[in-house]
C-alpha atoms as a PDB file:
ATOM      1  CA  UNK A   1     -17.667 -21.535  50.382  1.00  0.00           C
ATOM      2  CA  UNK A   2     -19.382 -24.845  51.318  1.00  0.00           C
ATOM      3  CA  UNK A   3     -22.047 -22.918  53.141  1.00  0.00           C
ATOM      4  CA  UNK A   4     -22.435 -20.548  50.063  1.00  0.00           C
ATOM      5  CA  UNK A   5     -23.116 -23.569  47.518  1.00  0.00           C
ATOM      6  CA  UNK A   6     -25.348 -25.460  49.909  1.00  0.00           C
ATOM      7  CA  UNK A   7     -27.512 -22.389  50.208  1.00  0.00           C
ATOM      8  CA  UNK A   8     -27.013 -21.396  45.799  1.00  0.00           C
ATOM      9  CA  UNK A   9     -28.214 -25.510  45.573  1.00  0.00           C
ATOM     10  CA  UNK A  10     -31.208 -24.976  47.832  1.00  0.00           C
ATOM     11  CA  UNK A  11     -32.618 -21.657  46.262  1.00  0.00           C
ATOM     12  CA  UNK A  12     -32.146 -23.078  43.099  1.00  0.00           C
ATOM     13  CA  UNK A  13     -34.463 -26.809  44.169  1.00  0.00           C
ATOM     14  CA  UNK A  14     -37.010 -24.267  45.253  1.00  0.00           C
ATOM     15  CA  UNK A  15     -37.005 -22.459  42.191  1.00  0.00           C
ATOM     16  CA  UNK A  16     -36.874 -25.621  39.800  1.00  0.00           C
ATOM     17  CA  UNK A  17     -39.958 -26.868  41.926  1.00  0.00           C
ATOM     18  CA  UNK A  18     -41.867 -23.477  41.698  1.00  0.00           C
ATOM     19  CA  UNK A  19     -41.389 -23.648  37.868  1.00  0.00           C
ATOM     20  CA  UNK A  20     -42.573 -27.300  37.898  1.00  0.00           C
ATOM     21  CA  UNK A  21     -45.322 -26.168  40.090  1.00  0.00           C
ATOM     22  CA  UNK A  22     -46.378 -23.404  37.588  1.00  0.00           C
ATOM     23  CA  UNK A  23     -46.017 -25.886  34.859  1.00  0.00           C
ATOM     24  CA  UNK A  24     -48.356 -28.225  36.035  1.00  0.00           C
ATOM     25  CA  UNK A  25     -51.410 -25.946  36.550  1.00  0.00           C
ATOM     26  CA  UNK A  26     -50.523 -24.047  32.772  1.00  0.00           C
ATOM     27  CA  UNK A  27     -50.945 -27.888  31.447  1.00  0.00           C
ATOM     28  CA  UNK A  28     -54.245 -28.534  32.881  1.00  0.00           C
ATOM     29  CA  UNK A  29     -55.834 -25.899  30.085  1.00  0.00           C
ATOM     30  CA  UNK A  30     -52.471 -26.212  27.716  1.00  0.00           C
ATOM     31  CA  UNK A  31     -52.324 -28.384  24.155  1.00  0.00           C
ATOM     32  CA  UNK A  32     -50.297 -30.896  23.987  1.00  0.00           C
ATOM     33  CA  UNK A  33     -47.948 -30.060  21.172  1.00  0.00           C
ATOM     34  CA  UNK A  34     -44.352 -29.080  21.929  1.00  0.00           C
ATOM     35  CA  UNK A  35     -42.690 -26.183  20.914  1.00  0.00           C
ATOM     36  CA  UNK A  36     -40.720 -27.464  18.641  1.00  0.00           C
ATOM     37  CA  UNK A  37     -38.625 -24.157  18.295  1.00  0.00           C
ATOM     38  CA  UNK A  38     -37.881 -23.746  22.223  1.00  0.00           C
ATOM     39  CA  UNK A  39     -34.427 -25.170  22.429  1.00  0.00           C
ATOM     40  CA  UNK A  40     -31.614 -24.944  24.905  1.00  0.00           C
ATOM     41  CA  UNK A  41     -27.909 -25.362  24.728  1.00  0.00           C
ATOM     42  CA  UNK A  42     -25.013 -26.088  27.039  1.00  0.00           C
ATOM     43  CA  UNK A  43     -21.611 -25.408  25.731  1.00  0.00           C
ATOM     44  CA  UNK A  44     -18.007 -25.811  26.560  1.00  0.00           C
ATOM     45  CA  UNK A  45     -16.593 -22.653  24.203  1.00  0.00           C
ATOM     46  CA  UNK A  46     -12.944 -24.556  24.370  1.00  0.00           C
ATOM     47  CA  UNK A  47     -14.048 -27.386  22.605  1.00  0.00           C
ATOM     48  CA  UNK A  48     -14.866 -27.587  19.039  1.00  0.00           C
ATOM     49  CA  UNK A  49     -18.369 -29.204  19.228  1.00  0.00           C
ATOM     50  CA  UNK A  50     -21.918 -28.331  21.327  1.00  0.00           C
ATOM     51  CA  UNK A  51     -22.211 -30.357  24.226  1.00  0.00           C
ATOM     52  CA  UNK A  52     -25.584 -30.533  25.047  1.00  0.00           C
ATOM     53  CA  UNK A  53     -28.932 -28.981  22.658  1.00  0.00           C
ATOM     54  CA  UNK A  54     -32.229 -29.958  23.789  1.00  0.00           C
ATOM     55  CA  UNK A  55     -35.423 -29.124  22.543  1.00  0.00           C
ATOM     56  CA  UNK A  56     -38.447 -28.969  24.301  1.00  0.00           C
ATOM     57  CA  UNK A  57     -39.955 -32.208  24.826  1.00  0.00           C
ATOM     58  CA  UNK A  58     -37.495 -33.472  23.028  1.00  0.00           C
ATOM     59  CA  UNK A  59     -34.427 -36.293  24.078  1.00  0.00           C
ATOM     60  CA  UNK A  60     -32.513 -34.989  27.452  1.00  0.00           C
ATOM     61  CA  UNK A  61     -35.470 -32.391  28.287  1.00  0.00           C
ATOM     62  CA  UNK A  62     -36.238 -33.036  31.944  1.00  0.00           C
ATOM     63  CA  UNK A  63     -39.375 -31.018  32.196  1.00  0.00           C
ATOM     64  CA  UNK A  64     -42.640 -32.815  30.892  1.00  0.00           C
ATOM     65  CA  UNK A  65     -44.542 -28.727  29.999  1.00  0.00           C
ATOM     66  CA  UNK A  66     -45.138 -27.415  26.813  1.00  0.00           C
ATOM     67  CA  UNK A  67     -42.577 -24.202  26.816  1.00  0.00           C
ATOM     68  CA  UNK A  68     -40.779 -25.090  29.570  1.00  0.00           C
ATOM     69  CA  UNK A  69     -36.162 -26.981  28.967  1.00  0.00           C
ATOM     70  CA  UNK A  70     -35.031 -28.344  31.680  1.00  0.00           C
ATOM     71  CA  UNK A  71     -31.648 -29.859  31.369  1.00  0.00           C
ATOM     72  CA  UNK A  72     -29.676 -31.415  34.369  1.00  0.00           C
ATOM     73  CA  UNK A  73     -26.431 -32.989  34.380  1.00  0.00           C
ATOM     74  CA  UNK A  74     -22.655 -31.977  33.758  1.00  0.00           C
ATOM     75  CA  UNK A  75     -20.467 -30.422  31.094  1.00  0.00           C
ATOM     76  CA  UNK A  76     -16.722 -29.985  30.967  1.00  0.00           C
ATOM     77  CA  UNK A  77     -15.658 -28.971  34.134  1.00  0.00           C
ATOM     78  CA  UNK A  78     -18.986 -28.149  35.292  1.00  0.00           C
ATOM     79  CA  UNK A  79     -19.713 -31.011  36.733  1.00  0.00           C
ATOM     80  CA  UNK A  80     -23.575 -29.990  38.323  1.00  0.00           C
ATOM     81  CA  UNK A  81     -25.716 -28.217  36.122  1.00  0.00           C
ATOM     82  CA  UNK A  82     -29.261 -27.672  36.348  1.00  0.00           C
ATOM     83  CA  UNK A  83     -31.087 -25.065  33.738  1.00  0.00           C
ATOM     84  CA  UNK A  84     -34.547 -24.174  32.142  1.00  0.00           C
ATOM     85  CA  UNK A  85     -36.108 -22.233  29.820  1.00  0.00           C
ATOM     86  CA  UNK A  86     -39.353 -20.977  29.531  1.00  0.00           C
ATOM     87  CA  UNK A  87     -40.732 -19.377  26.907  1.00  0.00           C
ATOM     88  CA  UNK A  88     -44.377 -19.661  25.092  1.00  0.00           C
ATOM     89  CA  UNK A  89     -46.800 -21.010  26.163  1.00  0.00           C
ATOM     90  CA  UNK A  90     -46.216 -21.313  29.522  1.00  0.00           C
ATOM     91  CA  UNK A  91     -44.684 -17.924  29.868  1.00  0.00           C
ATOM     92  CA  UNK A  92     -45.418 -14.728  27.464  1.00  0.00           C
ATOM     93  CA  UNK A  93     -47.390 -15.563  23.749  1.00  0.00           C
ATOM     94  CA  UNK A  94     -46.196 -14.699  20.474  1.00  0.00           C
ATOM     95  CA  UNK A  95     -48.223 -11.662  20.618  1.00  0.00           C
ATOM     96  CA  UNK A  96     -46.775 -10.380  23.861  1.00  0.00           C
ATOM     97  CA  UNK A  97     -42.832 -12.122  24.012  1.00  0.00           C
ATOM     98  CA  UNK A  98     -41.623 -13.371  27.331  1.00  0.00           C
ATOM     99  CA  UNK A  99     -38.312 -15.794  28.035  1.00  0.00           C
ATOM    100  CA  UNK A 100     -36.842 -16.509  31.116  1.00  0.00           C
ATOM    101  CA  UNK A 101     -33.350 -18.588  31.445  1.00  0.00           C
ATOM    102  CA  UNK A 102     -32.185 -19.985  35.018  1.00  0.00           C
ATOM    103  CA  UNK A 103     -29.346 -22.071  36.069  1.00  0.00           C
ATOM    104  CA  UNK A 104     -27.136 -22.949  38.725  1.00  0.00           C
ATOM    105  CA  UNK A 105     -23.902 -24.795  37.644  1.00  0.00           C
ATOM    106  CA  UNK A 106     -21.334 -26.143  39.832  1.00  0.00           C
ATOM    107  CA  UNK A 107     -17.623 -26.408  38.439  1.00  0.00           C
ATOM    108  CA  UNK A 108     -14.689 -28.628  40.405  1.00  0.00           C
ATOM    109  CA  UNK A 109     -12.134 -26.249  38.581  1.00  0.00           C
ATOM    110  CA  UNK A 110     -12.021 -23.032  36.195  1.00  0.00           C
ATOM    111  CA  UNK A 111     -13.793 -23.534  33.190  1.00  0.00           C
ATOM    112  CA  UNK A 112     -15.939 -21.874  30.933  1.00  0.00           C
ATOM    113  CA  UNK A 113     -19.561 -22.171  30.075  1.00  0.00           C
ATOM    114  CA  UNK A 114     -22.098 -21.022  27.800  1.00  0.00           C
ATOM    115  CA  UNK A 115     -26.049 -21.475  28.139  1.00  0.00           C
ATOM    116  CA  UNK A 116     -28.343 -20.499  25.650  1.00  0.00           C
ATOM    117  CA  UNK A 117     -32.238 -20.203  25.093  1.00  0.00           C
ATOM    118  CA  UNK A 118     -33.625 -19.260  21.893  1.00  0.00           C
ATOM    119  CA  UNK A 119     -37.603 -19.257  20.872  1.00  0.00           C
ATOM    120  CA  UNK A 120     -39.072 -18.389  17.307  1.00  0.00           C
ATOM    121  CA  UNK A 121     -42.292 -16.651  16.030  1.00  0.00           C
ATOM    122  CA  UNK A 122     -42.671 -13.633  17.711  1.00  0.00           C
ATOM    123  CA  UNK A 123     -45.138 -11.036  16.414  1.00  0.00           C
ATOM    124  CA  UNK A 124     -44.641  -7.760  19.110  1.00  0.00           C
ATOM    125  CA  UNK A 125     -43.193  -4.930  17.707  1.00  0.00           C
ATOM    126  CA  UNK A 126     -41.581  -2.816  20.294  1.00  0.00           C
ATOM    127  CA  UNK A 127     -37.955  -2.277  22.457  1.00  0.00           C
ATOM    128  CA  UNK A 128     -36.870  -5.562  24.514  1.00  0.00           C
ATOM    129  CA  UNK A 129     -36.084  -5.002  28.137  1.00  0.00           C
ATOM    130  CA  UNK A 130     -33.435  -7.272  29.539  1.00  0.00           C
ATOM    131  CA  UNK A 131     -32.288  -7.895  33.375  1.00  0.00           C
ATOM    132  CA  UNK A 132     -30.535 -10.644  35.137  1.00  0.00           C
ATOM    133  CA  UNK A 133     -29.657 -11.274  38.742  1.00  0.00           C
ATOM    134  CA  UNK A 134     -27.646 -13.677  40.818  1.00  0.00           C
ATOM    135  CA  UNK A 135     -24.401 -14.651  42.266  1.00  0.00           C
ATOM    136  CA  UNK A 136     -20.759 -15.825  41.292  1.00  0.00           C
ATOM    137  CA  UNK A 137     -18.106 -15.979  43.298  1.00  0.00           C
ATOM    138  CA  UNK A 138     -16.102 -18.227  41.379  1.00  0.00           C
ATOM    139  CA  UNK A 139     -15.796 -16.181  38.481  1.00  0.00           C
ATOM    140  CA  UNK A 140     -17.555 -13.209  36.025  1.00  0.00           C
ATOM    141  CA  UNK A 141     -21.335 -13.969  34.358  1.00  0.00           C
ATOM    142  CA  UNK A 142     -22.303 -11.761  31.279  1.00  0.00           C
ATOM    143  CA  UNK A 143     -25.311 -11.733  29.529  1.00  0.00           C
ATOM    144  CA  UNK A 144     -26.321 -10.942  25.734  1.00  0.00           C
ATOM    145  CA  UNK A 145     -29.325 -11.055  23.831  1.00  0.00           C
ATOM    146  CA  UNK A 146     -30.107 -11.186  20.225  1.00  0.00           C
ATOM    147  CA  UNK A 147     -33.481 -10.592  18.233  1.00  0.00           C
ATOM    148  CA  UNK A 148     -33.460 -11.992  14.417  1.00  0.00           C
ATOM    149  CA  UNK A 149     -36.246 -11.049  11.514  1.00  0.00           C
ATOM    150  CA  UNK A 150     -35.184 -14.161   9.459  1.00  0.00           C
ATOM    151  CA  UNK A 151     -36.349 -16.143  12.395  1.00  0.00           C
ATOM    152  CA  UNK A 152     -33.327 -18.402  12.752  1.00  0.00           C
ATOM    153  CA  UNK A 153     -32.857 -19.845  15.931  1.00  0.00           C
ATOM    154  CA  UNK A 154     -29.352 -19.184  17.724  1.00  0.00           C
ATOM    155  CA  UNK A 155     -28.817 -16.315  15.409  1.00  0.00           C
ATOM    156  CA  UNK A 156     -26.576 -13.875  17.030  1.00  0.00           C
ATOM    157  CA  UNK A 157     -24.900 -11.251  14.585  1.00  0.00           C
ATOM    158  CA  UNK A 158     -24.069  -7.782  15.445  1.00  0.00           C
ATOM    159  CA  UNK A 159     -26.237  -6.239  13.743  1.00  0.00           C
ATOM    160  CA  UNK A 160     -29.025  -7.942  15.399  1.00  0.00           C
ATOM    161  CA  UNK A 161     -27.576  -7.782  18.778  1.00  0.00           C
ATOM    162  CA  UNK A 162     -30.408  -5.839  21.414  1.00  0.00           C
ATOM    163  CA  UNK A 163     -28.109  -5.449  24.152  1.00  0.00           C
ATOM    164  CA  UNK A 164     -24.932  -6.815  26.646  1.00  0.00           C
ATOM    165  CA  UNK A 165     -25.179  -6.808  30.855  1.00  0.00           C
ATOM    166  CA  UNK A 166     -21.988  -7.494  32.484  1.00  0.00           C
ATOM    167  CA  UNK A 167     -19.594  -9.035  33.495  1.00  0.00           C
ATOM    168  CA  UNK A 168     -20.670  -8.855  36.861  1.00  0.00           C
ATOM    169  CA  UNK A 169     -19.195 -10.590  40.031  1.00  0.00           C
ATOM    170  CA  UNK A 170     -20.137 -11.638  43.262  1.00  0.00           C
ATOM    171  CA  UNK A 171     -23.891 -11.045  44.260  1.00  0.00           C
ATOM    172  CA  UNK A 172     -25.268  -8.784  40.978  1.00  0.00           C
ATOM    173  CA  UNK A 173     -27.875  -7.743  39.389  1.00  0.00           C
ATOM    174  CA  UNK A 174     -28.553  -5.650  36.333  1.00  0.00           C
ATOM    175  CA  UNK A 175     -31.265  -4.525  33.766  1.00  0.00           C
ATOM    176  CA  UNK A 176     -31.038  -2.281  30.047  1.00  0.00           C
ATOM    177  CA  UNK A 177     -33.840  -1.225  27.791  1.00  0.00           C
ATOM    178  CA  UNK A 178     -32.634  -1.810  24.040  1.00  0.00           C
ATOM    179  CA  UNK A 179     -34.433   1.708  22.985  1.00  0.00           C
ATOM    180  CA  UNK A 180     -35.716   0.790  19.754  1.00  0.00           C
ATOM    181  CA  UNK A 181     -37.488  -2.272  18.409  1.00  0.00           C
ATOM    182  CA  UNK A 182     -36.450  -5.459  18.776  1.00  0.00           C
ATOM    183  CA  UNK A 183     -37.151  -5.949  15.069  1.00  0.00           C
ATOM    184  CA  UNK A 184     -38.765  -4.211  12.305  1.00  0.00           C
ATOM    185  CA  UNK A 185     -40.696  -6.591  10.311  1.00  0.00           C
ATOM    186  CA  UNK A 186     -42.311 -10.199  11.602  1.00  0.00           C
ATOM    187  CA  UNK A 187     -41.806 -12.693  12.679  1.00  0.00           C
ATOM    188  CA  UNK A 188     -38.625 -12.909  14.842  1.00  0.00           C
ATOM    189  CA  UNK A 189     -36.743 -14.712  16.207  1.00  0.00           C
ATOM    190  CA  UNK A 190     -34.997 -14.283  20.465  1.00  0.00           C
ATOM    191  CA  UNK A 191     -31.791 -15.587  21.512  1.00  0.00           C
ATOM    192  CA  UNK A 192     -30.329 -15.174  25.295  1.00  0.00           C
ATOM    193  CA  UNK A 193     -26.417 -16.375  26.073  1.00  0.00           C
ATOM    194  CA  UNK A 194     -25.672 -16.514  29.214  1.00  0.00           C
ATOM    195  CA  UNK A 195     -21.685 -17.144  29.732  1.00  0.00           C
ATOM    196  CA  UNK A 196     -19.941 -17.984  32.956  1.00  0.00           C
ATOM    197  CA  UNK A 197     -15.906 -18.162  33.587  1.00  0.00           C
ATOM    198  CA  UNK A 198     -15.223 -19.776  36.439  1.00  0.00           C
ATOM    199  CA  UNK A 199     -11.268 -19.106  37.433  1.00  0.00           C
ATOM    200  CA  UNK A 200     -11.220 -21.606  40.403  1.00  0.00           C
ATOM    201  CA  UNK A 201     -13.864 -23.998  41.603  1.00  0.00           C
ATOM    202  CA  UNK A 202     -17.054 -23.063  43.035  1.00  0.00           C
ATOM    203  CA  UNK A 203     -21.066 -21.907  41.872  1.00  0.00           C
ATOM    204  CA  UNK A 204     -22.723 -19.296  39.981  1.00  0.00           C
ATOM    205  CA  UNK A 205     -26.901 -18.897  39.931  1.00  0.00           C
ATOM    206  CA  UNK A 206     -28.292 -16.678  37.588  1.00  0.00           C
ATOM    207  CA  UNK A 207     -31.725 -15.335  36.111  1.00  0.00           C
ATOM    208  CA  UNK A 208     -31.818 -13.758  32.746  1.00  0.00           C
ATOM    209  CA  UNK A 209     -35.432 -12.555  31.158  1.00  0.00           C
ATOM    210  CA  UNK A 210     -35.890 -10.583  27.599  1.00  0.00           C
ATOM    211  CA  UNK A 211     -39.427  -9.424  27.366  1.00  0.00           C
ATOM    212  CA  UNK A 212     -40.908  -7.150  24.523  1.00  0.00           C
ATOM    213  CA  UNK A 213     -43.787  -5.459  26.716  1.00  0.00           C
ATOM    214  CA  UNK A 214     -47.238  -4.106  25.328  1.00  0.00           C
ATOM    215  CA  UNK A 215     -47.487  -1.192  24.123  1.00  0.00           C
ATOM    216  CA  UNK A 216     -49.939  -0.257  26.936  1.00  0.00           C
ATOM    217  CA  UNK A 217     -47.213  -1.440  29.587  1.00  0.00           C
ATOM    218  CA  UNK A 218     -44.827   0.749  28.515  1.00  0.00           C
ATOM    219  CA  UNK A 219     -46.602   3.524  28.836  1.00  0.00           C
ATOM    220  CA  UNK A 220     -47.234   2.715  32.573  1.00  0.00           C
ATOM    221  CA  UNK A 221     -43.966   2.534  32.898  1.00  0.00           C
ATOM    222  CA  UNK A 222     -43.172   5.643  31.443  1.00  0.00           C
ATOM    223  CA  UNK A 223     -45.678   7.254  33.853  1.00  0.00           C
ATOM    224  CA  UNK A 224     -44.419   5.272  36.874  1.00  0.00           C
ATOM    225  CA  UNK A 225     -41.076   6.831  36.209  1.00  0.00           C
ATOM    226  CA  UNK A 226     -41.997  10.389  35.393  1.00  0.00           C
ATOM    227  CA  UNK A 227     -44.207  10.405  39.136  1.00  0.00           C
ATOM    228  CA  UNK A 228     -40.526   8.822  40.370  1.00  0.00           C
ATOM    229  CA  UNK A 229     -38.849  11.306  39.019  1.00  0.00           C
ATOM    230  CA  UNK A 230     -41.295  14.336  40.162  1.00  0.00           C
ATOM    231  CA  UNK A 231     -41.720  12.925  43.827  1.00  0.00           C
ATOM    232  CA  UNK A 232     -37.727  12.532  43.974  1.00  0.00           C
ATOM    233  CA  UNK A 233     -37.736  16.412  43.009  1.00  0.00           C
ATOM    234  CA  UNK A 234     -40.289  17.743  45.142  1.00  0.00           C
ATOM    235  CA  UNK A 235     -38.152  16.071  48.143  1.00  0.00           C
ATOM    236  CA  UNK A 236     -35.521  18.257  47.235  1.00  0.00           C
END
């Protein structure tokens, strides 16, 4: 188990330095104005209150980049946290949406935790893809995502839910296609939850993305996967 954290700790450094990295060379060219609607939120669901909600550049945000949370620290029982957020304009546009939400968190006992990303002001009108890989061996991960038309951040109602992966255990990975459009009318808002149960100590590292692709880029895909889907049948 020591051996498994040790290595979950050092994949996630190199990862939190790669997204620095990437950071710094979007902010040679980027403005300087935050996005104010890029926030982040860490929260023990058996308590009553939000722990932690930061918003980009704001007061706990680690990471100095324009569309980039970084929060690091503990919660509850979770005692080693570190998780970011990227959204526009380091990662995707308004025009073309893009989020990514990674974490590795580190509990002394079982616990549960929730992490949360949410961006507003999306314009693309097409289906959302999701996917998230990673490992937990302490516990389950699940991951939801939400799209919203009022353009609320953090709103999550079933209706406006795009889709659910999970709960997956051990080394996992998974990926859905929400079929229709993440909204019908602009602009939008995206929200991804990412919630782990830990039911004994130990780690869980995870990447979640939501991306609404061009229209153009789904039709590659769709081509990709009929020539899959031919090739696998002519082997036959």
């Amino acid at each position: 188990m020591v051996e498994i954290v040790n290595n979950l700790y050092r994949n996630m450094l190199a990862k939190v330095g790669s997204i620095l990295i990437l950071a710094w060379a979007f902010s040679i060219g980027a403005a300087s104005t935050a996005n104010a609607a890029l926030m982040l939120i860490l929260d023990d669901p058996t308590t009553p209150v939000i722990e932690v909600t930061i918003t980009d550049q704001g007061a706990g945000d680690f990471n100095p980049y324009v569309g980039a949370v970084t929060y690091i620290g503990s919660i509850g029982v979770f005692a080693v946290n570190v998780s970011t957020g990227l959204s526009k304009p380091i990662l995707g546009s308004a025009g073309v949406p893009s989020m990514d939400l990674s974490s590795i968190d580190l509990s002394g006992s079982g616990g549960s935790l929730q992490i949360l990303l949410t961006d507003t002001g999306f314009t693309a009108l097409g289906p959302a893809m999701m996917a998230i890989g990673g490992v937990s061996y302490a516990g389950n991960v699940t991951y939801t995502a939400w799209a919203d038309e009022s353009n609320v951040e953090f709103a999550m109602g079933i209706g406006n839910q795009l889709g659910i992966l999970g709960p997956f255990s051990g080394a996992f990975s998974g990926t859905t296609g929400t079929g229709g459009l993440a909204a019908s009318s602009t602009p939008y808002s995206l929200t991804q939850r990412v919630s782990i149960v830990h039911n004994t100590a130990g780690a869980t590292s995870f990447n979640a993305t939501l991306v609404v692709p061009e229209p153009g880029t789904l039709v590659l895909l769709g081509l990709a996967l009929v020539g899959v889907a031919v090739f696998a049948r002519r082997r036959k």
